[in-house]
C-alpha atoms as a PDB file:
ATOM      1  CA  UNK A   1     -16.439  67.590  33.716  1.00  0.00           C
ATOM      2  CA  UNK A   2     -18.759  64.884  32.256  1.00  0.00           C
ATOM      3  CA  UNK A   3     -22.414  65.411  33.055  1.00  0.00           C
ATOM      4  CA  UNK A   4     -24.841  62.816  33.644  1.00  0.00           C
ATOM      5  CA  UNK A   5     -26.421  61.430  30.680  1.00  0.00           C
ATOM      6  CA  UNK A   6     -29.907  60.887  32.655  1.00  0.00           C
ATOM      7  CA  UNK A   7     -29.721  64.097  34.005  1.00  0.00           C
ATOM      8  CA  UNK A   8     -29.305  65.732  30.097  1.00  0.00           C
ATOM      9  CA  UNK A   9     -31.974  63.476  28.895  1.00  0.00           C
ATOM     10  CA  UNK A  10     -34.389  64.559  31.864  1.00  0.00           C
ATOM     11  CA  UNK A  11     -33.999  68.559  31.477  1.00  0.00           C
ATOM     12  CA  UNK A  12     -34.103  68.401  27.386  1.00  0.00           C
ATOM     13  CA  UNK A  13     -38.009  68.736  26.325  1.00  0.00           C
ATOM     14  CA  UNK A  14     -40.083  65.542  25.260  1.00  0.00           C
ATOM     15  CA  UNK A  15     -41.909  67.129  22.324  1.00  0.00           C
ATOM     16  CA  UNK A  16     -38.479  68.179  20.435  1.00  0.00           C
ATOM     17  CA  UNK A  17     -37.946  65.682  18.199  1.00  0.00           C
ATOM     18  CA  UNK A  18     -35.450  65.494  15.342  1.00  0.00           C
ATOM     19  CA  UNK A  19     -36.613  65.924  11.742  1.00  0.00           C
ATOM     20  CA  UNK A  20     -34.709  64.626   9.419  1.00  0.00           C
ATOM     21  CA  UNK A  21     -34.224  66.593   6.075  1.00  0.00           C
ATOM     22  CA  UNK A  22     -35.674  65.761   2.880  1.00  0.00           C
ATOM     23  CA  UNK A  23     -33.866  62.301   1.249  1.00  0.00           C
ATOM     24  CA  UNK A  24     -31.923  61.602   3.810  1.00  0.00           C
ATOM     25  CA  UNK A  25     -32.655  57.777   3.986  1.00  0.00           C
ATOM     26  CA  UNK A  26     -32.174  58.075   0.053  1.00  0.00           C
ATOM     27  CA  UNK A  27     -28.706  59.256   0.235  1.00  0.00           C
ATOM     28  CA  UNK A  28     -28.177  57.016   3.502  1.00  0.00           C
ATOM     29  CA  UNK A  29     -29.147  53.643   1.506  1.00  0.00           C
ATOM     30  CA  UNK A  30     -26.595  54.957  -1.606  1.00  0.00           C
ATOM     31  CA  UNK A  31     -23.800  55.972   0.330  1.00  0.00           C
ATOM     32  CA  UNK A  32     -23.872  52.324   1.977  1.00  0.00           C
ATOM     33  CA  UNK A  33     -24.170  50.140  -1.428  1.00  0.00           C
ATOM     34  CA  UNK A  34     -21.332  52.266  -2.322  1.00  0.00           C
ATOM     35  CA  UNK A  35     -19.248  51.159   0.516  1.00  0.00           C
ATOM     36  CA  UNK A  36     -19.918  47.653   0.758  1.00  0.00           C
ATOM     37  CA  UNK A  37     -19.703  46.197  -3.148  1.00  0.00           C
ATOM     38  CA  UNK A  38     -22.599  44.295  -4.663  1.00  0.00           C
ATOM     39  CA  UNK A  39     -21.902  40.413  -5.034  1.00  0.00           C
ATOM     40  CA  UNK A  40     -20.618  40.151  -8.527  1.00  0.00           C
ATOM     41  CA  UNK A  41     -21.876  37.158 -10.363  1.00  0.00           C
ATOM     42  CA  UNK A  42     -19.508  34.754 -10.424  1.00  0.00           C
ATOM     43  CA  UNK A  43     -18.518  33.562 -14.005  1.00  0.00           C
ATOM     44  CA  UNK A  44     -17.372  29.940 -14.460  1.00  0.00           C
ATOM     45  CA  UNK A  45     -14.787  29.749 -16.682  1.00  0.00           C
ATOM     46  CA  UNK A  46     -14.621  25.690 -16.365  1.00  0.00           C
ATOM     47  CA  UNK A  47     -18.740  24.629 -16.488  1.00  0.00           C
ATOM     48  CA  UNK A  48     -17.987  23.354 -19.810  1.00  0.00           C
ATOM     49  CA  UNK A  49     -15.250  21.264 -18.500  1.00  0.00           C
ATOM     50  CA  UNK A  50     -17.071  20.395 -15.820  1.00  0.00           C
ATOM     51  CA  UNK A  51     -19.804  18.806 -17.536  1.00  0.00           C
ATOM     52  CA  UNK A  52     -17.459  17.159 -20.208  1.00  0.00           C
ATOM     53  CA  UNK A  53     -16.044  15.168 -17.214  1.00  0.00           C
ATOM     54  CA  UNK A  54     -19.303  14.490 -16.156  1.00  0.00           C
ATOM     55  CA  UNK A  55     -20.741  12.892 -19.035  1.00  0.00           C
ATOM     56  CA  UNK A  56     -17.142  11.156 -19.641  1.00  0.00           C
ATOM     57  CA  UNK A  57     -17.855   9.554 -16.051  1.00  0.00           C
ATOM     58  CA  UNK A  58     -21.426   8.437 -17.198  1.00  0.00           C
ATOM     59  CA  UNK A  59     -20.188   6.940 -19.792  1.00  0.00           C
ATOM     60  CA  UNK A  60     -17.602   4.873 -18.391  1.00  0.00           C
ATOM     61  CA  UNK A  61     -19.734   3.929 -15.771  1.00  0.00           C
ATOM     62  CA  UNK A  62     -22.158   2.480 -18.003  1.00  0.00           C
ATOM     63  CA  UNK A  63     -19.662   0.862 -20.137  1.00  0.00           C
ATOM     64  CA  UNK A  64     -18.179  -1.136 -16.796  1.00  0.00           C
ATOM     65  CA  UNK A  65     -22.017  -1.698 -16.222  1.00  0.00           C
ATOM     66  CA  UNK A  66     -22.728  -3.089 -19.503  1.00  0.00           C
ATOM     67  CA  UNK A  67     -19.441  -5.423 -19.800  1.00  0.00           C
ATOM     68  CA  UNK A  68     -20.329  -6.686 -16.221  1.00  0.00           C
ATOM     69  CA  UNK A  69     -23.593  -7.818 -16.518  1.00  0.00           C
ATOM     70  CA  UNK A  70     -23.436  -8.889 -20.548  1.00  0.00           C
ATOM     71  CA  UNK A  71     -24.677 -12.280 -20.492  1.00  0.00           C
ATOM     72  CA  UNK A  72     -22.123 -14.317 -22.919  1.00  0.00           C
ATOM     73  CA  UNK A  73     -23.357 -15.203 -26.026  1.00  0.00           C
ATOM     74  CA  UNK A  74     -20.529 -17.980 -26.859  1.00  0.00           C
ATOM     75  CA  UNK A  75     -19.192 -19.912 -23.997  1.00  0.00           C
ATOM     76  CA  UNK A  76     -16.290 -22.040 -24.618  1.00  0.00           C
ATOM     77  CA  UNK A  77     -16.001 -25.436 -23.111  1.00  0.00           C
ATOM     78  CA  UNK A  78     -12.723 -26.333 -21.423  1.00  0.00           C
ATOM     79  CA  UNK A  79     -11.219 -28.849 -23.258  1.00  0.00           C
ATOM     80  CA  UNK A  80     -10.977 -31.909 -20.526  1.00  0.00           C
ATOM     81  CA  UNK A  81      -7.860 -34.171 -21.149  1.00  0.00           C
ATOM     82  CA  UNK A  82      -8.509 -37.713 -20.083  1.00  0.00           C
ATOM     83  CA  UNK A  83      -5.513 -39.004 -18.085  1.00  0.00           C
ATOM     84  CA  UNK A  84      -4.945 -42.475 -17.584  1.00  0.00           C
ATOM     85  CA  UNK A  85      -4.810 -43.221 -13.915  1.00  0.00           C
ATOM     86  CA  UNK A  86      -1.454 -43.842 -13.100  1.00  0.00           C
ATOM     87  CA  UNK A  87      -1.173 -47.122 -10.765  1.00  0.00           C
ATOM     88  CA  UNK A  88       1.834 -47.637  -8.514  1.00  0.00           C
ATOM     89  CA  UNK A  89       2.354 -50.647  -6.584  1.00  0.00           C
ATOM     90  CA  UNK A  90       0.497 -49.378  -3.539  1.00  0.00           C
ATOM     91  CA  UNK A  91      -2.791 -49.096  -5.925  1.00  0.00           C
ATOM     92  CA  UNK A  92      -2.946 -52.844  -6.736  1.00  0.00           C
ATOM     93  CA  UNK A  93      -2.360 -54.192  -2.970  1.00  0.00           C
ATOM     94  CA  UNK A  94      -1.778 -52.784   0.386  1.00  0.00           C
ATOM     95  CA  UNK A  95       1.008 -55.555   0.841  1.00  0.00           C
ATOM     96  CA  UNK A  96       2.682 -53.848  -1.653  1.00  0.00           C
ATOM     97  CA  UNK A  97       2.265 -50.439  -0.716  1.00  0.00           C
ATOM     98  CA  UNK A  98       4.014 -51.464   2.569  1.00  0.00           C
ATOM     99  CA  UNK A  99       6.787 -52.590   0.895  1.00  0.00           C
ATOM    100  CA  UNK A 100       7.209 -49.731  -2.043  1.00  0.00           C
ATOM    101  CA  UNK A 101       6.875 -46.785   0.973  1.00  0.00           C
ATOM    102  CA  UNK A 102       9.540 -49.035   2.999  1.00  0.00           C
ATOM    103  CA  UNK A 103      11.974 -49.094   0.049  1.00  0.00           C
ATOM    104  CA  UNK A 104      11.194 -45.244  -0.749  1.00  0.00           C
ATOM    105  CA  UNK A 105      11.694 -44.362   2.732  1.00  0.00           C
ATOM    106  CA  UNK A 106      15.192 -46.048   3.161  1.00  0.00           C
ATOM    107  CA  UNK A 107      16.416 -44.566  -0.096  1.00  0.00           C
ATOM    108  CA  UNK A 108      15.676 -41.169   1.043  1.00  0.00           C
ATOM    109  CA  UNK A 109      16.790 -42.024   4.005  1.00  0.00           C
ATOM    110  CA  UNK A 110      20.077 -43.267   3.323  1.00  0.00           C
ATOM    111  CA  UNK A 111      20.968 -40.331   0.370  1.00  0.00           C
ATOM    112  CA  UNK A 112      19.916 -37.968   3.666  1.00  0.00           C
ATOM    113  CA  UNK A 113      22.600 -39.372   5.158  1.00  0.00           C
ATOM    114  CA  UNK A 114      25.357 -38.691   3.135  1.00  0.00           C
ATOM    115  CA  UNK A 115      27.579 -35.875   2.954  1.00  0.00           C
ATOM    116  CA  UNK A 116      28.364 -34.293  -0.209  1.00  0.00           C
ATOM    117  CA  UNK A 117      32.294 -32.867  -0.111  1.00  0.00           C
ATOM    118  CA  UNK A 118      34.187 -31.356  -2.786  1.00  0.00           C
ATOM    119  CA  UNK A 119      36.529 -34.124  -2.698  1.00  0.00           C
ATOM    120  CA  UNK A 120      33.334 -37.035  -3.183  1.00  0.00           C
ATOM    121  CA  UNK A 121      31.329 -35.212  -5.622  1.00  0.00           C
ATOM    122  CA  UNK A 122      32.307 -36.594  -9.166  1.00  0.00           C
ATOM    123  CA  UNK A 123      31.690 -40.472  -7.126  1.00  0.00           C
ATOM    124  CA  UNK A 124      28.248 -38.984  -6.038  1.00  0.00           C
ATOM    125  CA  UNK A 125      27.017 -37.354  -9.085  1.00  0.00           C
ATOM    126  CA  UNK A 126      28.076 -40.931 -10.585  1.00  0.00           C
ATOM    127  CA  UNK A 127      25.687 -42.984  -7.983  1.00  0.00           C
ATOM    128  CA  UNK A 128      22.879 -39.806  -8.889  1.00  0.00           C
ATOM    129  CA  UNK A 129      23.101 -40.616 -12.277  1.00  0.00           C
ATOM    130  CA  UNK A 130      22.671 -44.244 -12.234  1.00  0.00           C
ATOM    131  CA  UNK A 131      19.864 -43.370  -9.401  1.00  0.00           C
ATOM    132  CA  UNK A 132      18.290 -41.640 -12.200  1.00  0.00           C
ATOM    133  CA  UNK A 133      18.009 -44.107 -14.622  1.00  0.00           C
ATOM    134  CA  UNK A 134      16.816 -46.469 -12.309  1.00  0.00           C
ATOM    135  CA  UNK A 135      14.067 -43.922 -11.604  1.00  0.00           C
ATOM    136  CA  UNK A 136      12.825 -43.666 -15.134  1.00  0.00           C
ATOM    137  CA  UNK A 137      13.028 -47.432 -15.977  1.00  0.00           C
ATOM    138  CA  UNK A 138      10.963 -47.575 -12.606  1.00  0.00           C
ATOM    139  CA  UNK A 139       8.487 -44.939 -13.994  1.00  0.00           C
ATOM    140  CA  UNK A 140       8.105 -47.230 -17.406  1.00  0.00           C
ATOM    141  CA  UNK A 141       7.184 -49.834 -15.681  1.00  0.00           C
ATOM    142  CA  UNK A 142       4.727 -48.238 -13.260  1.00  0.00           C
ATOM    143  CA  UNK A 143       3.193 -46.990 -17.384  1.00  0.00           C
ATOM    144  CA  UNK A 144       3.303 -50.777 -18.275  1.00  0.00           C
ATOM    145  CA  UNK A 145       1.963 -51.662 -14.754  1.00  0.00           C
ATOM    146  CA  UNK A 146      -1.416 -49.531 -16.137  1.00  0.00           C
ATOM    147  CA  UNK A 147      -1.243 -50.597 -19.752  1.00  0.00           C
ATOM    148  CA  UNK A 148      -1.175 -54.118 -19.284  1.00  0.00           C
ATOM    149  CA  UNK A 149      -2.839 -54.595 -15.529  1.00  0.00           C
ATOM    150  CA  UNK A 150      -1.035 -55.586 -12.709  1.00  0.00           C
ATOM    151  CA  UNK A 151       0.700 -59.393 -13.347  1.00  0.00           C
ATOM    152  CA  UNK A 152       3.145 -61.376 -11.474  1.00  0.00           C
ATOM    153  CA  UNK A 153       6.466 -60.092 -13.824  1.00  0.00           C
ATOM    154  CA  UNK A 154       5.920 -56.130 -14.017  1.00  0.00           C
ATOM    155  CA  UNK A 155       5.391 -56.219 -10.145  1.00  0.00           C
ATOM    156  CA  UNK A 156       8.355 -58.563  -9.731  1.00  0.00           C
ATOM    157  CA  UNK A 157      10.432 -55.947 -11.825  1.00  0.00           C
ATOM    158  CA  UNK A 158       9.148 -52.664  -9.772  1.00  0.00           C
ATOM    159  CA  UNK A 159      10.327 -54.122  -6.609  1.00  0.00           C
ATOM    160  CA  UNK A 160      13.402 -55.629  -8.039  1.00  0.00           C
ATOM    161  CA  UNK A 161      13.954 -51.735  -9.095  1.00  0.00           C
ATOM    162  CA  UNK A 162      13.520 -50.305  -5.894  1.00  0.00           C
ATOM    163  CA  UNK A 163      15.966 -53.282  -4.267  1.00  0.00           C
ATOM    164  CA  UNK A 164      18.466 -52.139  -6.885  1.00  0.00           C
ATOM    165  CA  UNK A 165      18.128 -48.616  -5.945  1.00  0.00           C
ATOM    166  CA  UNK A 166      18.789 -49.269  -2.370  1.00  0.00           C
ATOM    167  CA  UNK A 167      21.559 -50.887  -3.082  1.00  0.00           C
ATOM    168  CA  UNK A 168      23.093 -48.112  -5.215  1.00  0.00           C
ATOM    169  CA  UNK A 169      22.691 -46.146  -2.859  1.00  0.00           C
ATOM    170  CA  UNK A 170      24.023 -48.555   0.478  1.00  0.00           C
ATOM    171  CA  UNK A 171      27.157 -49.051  -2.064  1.00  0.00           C
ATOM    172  CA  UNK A 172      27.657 -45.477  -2.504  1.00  0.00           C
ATOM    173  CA  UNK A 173      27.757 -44.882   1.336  1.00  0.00           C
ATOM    174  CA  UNK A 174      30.295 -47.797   1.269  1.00  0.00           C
ATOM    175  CA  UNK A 175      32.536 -45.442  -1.464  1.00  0.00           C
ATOM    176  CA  UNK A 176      32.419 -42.668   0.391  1.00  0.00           C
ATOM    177  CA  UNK A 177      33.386 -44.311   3.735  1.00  0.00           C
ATOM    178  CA  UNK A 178      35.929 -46.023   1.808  1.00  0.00           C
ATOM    179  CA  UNK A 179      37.060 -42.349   0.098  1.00  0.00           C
ATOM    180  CA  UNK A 180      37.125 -40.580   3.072  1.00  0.00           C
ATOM    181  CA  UNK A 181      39.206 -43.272   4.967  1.00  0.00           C
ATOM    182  CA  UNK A 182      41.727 -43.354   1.838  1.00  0.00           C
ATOM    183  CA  UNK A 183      41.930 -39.025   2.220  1.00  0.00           C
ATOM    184  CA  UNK A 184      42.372 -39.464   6.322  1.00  0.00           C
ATOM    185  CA  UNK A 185      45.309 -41.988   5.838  1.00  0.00           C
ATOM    186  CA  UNK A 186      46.968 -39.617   3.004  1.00  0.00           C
ATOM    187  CA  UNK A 187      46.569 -36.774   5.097  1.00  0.00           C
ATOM    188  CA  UNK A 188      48.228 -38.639   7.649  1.00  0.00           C
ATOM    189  CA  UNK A 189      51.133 -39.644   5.326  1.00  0.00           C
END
């Protein structure tokens, strides 16, 4: 059976005490650094590398540093192309402004309105062309408008332009009324 511990401790004598034998601690202290190893020193194999990226960093760094805040020693000036203003009838009178945006709006108007078919698009491309040229004569004489100044006979011409081209274009709804009514009564043939 298990005796007390207290009651061992209380009937053993006080004065005994344990000697240890000579070099004890000294074997003690050398069987331990035996068991647990010593910290090698660690070698490293890549400090060289290390501090080659290092430096290649610094040096990049202070490359982008330097480029950034260079002050230029040549500056180029932009080359500045003078254009001529380019008048249109609204520029010389508000009048005639009116009357340019009216005539703009019904042509757009009016080509918005019509509806391009298979059957109608050689007669169309026909009205675009013409449409076209009208556009480009109007655009010369919008250039003489500036060269010369406004007068009575360039502004009488870029309204007379923009008449024509609503017209061209009313006449070409007329055609294509008048095409699709011809294709309706063949189909009904």
């Amino acid at each position: 059976m298990g005796q007390d511990l207290r009651n061992l401790c209380k009937q053993d004598p006080k004065d005994q005490q344990a000697k240890m034998s000579e070099g004890h601690e000294a074997r003690f202290l050398e069987k331990l650094e035996n068991e647990f190893p010593t910290k090698k020193k660690q070698t490293n194999r890549f400090g060289f590398l290390n501090i080659a990226a290092s430096v290649i960093v610094l040096l990049g760094l202070s490359y982008g540093a330097y480029q950034y805040y260079q002050v230029p020693t040549k500056t180029v000036e932009p080359i500045k192309v003078v254009e001529a203003e380019i008048k249109t009838l609204g520029d010389v009178s508000p009048d005639l402004k009116k009357v340019e945006d009216y005539y703009l709006a019904s042509i757009n108007l009016e080509l918005s309105k019509v509806q391009l078919t298979p059957e109608n698009k050689e007669l169309f491309d026909g009205y675009v062309g013409r449409l076209k040229e009208l556009n480009d004569e109007y655009k010369t004489l919008t250039i003489e408008l500036n060269n010369n100044g406004p007068n009575t006979a360039t502004l009488d011409a870029l309204i007379n332009n923009l008449k024509f081209r609503l017209n061209l274009v009313m006449r070409l709804k007329e055609k294509l009324l008048e095409f699709k009514d011809d294709s309706v009564t063949q189909e009904i043939l």
